[in-house]
C-alpha atoms as a PDB file:
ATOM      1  CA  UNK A   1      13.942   4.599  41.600  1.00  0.00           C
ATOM      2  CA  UNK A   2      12.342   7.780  41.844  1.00  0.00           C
ATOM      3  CA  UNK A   3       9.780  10.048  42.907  1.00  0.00           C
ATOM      4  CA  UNK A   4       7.652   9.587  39.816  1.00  0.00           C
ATOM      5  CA  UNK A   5       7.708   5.818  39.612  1.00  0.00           C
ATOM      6  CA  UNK A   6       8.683   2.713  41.502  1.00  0.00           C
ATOM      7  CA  UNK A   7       9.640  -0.508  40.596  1.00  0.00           C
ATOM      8  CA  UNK A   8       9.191  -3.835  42.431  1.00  0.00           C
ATOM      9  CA  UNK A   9       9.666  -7.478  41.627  1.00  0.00           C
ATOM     10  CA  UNK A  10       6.774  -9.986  43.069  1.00  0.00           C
ATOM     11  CA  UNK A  11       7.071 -13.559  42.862  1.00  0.00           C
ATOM     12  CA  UNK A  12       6.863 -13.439  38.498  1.00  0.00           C
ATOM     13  CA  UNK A  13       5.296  -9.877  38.028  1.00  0.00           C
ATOM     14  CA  UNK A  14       7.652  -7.147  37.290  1.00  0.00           C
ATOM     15  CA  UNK A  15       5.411  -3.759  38.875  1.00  0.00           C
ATOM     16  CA  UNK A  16       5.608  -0.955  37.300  1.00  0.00           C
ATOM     17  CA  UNK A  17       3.953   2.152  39.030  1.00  0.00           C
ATOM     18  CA  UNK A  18       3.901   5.708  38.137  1.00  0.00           C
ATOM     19  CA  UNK A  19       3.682   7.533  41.208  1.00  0.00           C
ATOM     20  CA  UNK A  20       3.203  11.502  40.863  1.00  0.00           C
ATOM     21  CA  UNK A  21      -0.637  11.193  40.853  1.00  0.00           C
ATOM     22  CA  UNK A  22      -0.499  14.831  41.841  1.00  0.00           C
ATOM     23  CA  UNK A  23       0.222  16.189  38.407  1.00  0.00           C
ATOM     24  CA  UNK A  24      -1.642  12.990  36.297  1.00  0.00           C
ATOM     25  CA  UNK A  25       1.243  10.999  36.774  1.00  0.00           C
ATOM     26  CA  UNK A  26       3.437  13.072  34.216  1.00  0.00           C
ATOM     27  CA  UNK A  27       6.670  11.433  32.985  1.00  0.00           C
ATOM     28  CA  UNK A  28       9.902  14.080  32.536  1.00  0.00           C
ATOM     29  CA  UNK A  29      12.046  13.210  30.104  1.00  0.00           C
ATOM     30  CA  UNK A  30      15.099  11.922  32.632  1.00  0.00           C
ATOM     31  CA  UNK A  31      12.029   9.153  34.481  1.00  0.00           C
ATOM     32  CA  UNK A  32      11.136   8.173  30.284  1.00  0.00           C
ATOM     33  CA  UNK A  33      15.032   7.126  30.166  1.00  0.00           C
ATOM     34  CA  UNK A  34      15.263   5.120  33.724  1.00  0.00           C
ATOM     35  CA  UNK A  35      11.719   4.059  32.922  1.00  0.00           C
ATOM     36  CA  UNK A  36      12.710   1.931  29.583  1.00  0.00           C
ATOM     37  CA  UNK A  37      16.155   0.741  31.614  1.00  0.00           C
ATOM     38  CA  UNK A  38      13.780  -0.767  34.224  1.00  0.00           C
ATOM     39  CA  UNK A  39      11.871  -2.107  31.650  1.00  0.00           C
ATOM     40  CA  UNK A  40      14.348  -3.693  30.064  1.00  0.00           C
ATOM     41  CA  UNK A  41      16.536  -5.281  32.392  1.00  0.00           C
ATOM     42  CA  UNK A  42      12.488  -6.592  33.543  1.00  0.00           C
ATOM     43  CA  UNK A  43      12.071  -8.170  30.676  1.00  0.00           C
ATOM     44  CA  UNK A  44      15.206 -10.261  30.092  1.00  0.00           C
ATOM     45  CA  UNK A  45      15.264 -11.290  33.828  1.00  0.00           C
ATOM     46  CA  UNK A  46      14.586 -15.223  33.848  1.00  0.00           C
ATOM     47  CA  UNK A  47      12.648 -14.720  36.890  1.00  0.00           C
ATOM     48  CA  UNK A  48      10.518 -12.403  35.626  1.00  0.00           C
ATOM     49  CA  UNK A  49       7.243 -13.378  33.530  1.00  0.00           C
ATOM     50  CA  UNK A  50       5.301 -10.487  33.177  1.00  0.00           C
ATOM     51  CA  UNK A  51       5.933  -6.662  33.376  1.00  0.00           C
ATOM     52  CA  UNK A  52       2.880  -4.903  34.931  1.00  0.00           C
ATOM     53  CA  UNK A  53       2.388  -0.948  34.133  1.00  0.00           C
ATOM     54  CA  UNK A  54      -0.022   1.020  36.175  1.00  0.00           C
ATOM     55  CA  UNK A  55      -0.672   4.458  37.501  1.00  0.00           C
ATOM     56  CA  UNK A  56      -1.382   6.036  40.714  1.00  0.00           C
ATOM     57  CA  UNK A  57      -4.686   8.454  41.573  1.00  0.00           C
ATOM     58  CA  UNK A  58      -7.255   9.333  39.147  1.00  0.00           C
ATOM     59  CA  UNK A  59      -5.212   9.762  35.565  1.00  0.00           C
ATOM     60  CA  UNK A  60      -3.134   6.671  34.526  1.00  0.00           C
ATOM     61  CA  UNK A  61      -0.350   9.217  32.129  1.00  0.00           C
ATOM     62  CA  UNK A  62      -0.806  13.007  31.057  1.00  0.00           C
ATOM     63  CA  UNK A  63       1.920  12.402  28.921  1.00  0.00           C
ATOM     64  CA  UNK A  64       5.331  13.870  29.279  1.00  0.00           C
ATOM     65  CA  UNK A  65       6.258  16.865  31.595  1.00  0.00           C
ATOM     66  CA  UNK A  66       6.833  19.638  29.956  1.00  0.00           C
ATOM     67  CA  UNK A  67       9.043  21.427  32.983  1.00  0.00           C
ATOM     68  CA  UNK A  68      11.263  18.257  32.976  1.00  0.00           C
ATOM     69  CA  UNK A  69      13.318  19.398  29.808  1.00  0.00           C
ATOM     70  CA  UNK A  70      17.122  19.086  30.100  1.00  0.00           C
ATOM     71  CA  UNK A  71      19.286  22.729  30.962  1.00  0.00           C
ATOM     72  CA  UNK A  72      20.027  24.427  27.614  1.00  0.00           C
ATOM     73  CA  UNK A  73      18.185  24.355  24.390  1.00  0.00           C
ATOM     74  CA  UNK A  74      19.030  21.930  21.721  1.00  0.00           C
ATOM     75  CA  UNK A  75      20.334  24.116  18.609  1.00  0.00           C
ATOM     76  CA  UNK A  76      20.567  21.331  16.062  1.00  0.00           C
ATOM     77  CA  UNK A  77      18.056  18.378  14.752  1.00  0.00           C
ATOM     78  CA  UNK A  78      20.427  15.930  16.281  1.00  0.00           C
ATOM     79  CA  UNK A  79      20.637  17.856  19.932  1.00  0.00           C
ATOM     80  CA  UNK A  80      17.288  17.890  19.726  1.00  0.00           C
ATOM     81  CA  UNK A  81      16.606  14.268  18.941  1.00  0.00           C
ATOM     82  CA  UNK A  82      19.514  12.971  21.464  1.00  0.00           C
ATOM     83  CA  UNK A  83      17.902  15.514  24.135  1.00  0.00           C
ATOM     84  CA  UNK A  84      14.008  15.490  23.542  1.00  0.00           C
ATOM     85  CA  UNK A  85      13.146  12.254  21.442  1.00  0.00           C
ATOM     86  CA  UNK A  86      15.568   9.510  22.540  1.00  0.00           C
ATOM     87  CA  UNK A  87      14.044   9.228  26.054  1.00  0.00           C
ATOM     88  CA  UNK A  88      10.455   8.643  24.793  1.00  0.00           C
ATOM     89  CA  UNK A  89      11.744   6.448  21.575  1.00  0.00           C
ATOM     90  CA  UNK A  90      13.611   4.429  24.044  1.00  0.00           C
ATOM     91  CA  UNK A  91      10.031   3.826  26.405  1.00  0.00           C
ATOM     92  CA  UNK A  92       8.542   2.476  23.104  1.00  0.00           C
ATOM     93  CA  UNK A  93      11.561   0.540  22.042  1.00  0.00           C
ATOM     94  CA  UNK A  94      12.325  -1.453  25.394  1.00  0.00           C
ATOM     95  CA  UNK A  95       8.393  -2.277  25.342  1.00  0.00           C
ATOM     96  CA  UNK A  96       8.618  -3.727  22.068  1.00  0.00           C
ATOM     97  CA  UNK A  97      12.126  -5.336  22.724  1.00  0.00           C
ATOM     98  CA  UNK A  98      10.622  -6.885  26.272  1.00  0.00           C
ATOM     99  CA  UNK A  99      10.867 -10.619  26.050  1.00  0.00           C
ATOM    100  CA  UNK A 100       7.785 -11.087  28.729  1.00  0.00           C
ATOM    101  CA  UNK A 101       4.574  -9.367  27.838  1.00  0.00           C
ATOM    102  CA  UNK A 102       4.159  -5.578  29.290  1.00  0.00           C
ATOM    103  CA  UNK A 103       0.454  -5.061  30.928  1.00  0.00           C
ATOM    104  CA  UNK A 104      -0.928  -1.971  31.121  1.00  0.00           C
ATOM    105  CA  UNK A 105      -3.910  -0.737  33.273  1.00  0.00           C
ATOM    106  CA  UNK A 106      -5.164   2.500  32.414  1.00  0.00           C
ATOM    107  CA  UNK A 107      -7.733   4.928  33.822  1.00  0.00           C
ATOM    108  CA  UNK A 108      -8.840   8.703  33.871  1.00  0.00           C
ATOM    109  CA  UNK A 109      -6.793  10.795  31.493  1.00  0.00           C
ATOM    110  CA  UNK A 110      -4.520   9.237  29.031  1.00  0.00           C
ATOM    111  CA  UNK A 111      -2.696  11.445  27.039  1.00  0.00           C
ATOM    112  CA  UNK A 112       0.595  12.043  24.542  1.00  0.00           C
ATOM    113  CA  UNK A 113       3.223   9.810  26.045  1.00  0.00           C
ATOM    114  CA  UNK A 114       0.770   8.022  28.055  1.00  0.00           C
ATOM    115  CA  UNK A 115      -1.648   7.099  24.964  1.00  0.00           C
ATOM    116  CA  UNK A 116       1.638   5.804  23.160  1.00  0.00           C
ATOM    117  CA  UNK A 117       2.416   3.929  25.903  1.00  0.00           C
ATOM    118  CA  UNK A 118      -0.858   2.152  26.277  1.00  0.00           C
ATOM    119  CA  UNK A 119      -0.929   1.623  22.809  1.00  0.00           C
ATOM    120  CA  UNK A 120       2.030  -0.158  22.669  1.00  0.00           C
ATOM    121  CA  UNK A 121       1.684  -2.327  25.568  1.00  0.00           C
ATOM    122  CA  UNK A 122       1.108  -5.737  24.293  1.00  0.00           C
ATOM    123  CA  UNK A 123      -2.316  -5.848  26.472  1.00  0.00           C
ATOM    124  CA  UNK A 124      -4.331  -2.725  27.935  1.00  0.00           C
ATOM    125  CA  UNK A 125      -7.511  -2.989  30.189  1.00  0.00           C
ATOM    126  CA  UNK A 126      -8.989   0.272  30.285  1.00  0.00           C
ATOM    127  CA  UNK A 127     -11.614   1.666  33.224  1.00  0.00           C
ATOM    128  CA  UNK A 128     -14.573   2.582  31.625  1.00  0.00           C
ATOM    129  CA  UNK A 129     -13.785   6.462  32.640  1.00  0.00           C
ATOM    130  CA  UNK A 130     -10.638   6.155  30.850  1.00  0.00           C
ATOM    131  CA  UNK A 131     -10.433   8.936  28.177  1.00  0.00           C
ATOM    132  CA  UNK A 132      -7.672   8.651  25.471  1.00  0.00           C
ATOM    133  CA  UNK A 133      -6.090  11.844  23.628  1.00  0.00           C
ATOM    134  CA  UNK A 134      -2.909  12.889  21.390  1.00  0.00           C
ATOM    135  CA  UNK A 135      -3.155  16.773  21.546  1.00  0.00           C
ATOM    136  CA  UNK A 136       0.147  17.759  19.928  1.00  0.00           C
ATOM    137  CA  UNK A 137      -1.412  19.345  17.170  1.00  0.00           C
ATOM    138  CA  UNK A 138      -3.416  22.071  19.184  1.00  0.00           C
ATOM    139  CA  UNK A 139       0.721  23.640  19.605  1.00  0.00           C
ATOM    140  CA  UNK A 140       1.426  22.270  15.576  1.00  0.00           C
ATOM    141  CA  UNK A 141       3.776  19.725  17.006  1.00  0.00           C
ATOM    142  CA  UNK A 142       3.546  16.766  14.993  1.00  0.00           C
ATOM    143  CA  UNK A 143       3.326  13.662  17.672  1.00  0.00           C
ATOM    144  CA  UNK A 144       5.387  11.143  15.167  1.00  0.00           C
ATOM    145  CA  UNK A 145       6.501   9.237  18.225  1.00  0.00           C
ATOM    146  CA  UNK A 146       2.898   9.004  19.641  1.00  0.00           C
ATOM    147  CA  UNK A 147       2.099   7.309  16.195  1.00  0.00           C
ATOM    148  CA  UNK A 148       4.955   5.351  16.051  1.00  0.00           C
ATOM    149  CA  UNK A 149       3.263   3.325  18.941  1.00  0.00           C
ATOM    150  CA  UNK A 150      -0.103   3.100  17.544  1.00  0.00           C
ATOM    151  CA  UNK A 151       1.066   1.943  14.354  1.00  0.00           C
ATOM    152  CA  UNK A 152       0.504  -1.223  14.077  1.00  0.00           C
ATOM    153  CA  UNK A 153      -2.238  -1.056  16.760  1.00  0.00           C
ATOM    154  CA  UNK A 154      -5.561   1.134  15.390  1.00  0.00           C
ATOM    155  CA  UNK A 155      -6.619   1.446  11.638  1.00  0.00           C
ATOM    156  CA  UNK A 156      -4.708   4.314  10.098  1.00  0.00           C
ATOM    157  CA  UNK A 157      -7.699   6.316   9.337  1.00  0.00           C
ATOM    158  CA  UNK A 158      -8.654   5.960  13.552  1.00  0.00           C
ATOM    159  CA  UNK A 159      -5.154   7.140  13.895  1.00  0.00           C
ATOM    160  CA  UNK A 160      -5.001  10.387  11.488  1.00  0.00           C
ATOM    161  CA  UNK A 161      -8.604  11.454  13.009  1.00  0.00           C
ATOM    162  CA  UNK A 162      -6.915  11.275  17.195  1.00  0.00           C
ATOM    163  CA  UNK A 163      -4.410  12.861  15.514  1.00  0.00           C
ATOM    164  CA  UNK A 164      -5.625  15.703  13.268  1.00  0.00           C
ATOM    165  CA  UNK A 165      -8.645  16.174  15.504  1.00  0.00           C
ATOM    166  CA  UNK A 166      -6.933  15.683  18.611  1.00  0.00           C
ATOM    167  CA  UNK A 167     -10.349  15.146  19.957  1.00  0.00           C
ATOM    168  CA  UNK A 168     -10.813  12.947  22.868  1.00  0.00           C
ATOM    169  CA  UNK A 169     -12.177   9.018  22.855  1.00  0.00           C
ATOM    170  CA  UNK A 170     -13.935   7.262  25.222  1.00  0.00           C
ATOM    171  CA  UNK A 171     -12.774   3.790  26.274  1.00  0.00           C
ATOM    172  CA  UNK A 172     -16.002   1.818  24.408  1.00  0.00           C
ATOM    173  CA  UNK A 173     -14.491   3.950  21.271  1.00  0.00           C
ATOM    174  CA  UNK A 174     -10.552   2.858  22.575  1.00  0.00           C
ATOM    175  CA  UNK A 175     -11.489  -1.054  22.162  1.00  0.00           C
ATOM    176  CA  UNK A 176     -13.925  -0.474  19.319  1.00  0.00           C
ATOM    177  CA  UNK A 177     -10.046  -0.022  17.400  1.00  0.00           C
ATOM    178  CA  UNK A 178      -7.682  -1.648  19.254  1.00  0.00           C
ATOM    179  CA  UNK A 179      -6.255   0.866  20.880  1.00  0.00           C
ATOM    180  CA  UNK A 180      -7.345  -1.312  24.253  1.00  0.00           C
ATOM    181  CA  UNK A 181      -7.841  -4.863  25.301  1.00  0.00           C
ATOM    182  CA  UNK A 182     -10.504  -4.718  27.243  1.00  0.00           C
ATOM    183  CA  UNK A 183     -12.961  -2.217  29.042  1.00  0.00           C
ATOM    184  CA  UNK A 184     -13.810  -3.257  32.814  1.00  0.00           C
ATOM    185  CA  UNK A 185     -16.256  -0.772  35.265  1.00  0.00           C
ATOM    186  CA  UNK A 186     -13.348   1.167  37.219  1.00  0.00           C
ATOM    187  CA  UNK A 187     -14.644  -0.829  40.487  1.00  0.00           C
ATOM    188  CA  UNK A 188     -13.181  -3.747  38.698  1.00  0.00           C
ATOM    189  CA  UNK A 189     -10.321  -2.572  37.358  1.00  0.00           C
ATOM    190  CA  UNK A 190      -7.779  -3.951  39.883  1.00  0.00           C
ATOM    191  CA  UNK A 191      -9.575  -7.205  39.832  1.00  0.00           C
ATOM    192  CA  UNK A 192      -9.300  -7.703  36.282  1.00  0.00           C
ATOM    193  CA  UNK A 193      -5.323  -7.143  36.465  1.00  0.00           C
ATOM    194  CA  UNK A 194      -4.292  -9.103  38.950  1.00  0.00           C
ATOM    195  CA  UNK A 195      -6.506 -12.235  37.257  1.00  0.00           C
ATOM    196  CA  UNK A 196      -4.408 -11.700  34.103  1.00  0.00           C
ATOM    197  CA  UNK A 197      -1.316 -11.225  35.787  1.00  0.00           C
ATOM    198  CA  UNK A 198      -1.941 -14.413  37.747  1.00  0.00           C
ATOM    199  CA  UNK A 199      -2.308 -16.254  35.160  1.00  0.00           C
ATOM    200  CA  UNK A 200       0.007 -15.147  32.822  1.00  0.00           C
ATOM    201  CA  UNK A 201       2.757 -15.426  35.167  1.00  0.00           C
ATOM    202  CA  UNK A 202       1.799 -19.119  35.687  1.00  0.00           C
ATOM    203  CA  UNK A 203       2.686 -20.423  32.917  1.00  0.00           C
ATOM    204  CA  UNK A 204       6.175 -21.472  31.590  1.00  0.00           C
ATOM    205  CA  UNK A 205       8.195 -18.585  30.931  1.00  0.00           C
ATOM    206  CA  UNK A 206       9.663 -20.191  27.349  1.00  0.00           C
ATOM    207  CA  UNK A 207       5.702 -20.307  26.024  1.00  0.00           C
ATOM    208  CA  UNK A 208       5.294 -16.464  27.479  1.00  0.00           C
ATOM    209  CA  UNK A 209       8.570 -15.675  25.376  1.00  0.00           C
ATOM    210  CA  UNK A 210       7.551 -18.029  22.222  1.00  0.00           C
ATOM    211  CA  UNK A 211       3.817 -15.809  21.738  1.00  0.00           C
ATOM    212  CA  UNK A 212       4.852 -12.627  22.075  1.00  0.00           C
ATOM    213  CA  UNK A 213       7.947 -13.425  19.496  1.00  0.00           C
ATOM    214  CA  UNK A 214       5.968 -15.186  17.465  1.00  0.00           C
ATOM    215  CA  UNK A 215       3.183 -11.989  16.851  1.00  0.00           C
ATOM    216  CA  UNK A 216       6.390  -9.619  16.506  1.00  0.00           C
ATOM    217  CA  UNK A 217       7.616 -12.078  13.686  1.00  0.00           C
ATOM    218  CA  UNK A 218       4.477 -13.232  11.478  1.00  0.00           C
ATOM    219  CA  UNK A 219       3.125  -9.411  10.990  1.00  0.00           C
ATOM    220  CA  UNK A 220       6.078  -9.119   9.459  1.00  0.00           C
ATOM    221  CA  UNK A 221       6.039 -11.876   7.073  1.00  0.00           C
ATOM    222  CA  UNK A 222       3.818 -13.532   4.129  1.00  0.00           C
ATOM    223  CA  UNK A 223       1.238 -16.196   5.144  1.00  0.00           C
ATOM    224  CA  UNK A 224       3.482 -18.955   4.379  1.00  0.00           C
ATOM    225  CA  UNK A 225       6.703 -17.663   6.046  1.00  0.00           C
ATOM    226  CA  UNK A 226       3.992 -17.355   9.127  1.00  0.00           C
ATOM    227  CA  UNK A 227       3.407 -20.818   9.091  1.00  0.00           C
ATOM    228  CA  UNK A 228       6.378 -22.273   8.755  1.00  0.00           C
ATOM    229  CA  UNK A 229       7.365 -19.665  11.625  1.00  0.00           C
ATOM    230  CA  UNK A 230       4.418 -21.059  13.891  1.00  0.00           C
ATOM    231  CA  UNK A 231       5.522 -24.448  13.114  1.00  0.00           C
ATOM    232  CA  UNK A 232       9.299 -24.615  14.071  1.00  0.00           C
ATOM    233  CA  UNK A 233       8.738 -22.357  16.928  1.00  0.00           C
ATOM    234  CA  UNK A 234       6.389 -24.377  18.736  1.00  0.00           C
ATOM    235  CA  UNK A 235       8.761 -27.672  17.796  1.00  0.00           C
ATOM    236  CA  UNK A 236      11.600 -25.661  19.711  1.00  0.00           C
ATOM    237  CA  UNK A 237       9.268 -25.291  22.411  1.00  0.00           C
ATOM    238  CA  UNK A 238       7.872 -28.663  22.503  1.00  0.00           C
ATOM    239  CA  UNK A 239      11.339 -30.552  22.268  1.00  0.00           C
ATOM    240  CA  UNK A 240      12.925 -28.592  25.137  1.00  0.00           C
ATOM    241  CA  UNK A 241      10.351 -30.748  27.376  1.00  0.00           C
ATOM    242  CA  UNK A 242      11.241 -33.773  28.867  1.00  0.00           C
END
């Protein structure tokens, strides 16, 4: 636990709050690392059936703080990766690896780290003020982590224009691609979560764990592979009843 997030376990809902709403909730590159540990232990607790990401204030994520960067300068591609890239891969990776769906509600300013992490969150309501960019470019830093979580999220060509442009979308423009789940009035944002979250983490944690596997699988996989897939998985689901 830290000063720029908090983590607390209610009833089925793992919460996840970033909580420096003072700087746009900025993540340094030490809270990125804790962040994914949280995240992961989360999402392989039994008792847990849902993983809920939100952010304090105005801005949900400005993306990563750039005067959280470790003592010393990295000299070599693999300092620098170990040092600067790990702690953000390893957000991304313990979202993916979660076996509970991650949440994510988002509003104000969403940018860098914090678009990548919306993106990758298996289901993002937005506010309707909720503006999504990935400036890296304007310093000709290319953001290959920030599209290594919209990958298989928003149509490539959506994803070179954020990206080449690094011009700002609206959250009608977010859905419009995938990039979001849903758009709710900002009024209603809180509302909207806490009905999802209700109702996700009502239902049997096994059938949570079987759809989210099953998504992560069958993209991966030719339509008949899918099938079979969607077949035995639910049969391993169904026979575990009594």
């Amino acid at each position: 636990m830290s000063n720029i997030y908090k983590f607390e376990q209610d009833g089925l809902i793992g919460r996840l709050t970033l909580t420096r709403p003072d700087n746009g909730n900025m993540l340094t590159l030490q809270a990125a690392e804790q962040i994914a540990n949280v995240i992961s232990e989360a999402g392989l607790n039994p008792n847990c059936n849902v993983i809920a990401v939100r952010g304090e204030g105005s801005d949900f994520c400005k993306g990563r703080d750039p005067h959280g960067a470790p003592e010393g300068k990295p000299s070599t591609a693999i300092e620098m990766r170990e040092a600067l890239v790990e702690p953000l891969l390893s957000v991304y990776a313990a979202i993916r690896a979660s076996e509970v769906p991650v949440v994510t509600a988002v509003q104000g300013e969403v940018t860098g780290l914090g678009c990548g992490i919306t993106a990758i969150s298996d289901i993002t309501i937005a506010a309707d003020n909720a503006k999504f960019s990935t400036p890296e470019m304007r310093a000709n830093l290319p953001p290959t982590l920030a599209m290594l979580a919209h990958l298989d999220r928003i149509p490539p060509k959506a994803l070179m224009h954020m990206v080449y442009s690094t011009s700002t979308i609206d959250a009608q423009r977010a859905v419009s691609i995938g990039l979001v789940s849903d758009v709710v009035a900002l009024s209603q944002l809180e509302i909207s979560m806490e009905s999802l979250l209700n109702r996700i983490s009502n239902y049997e944690r096994p059938s949570i764990v079987t759809c989210k596997k099953y998504l992560q699988r069958a993209k991966q996989v030719d339509y008949q592979n899918a099938n079979d897939l969607a077949g035995n998985m639910l049969a391993v689901v169904l026979s575990s009843r009594k």
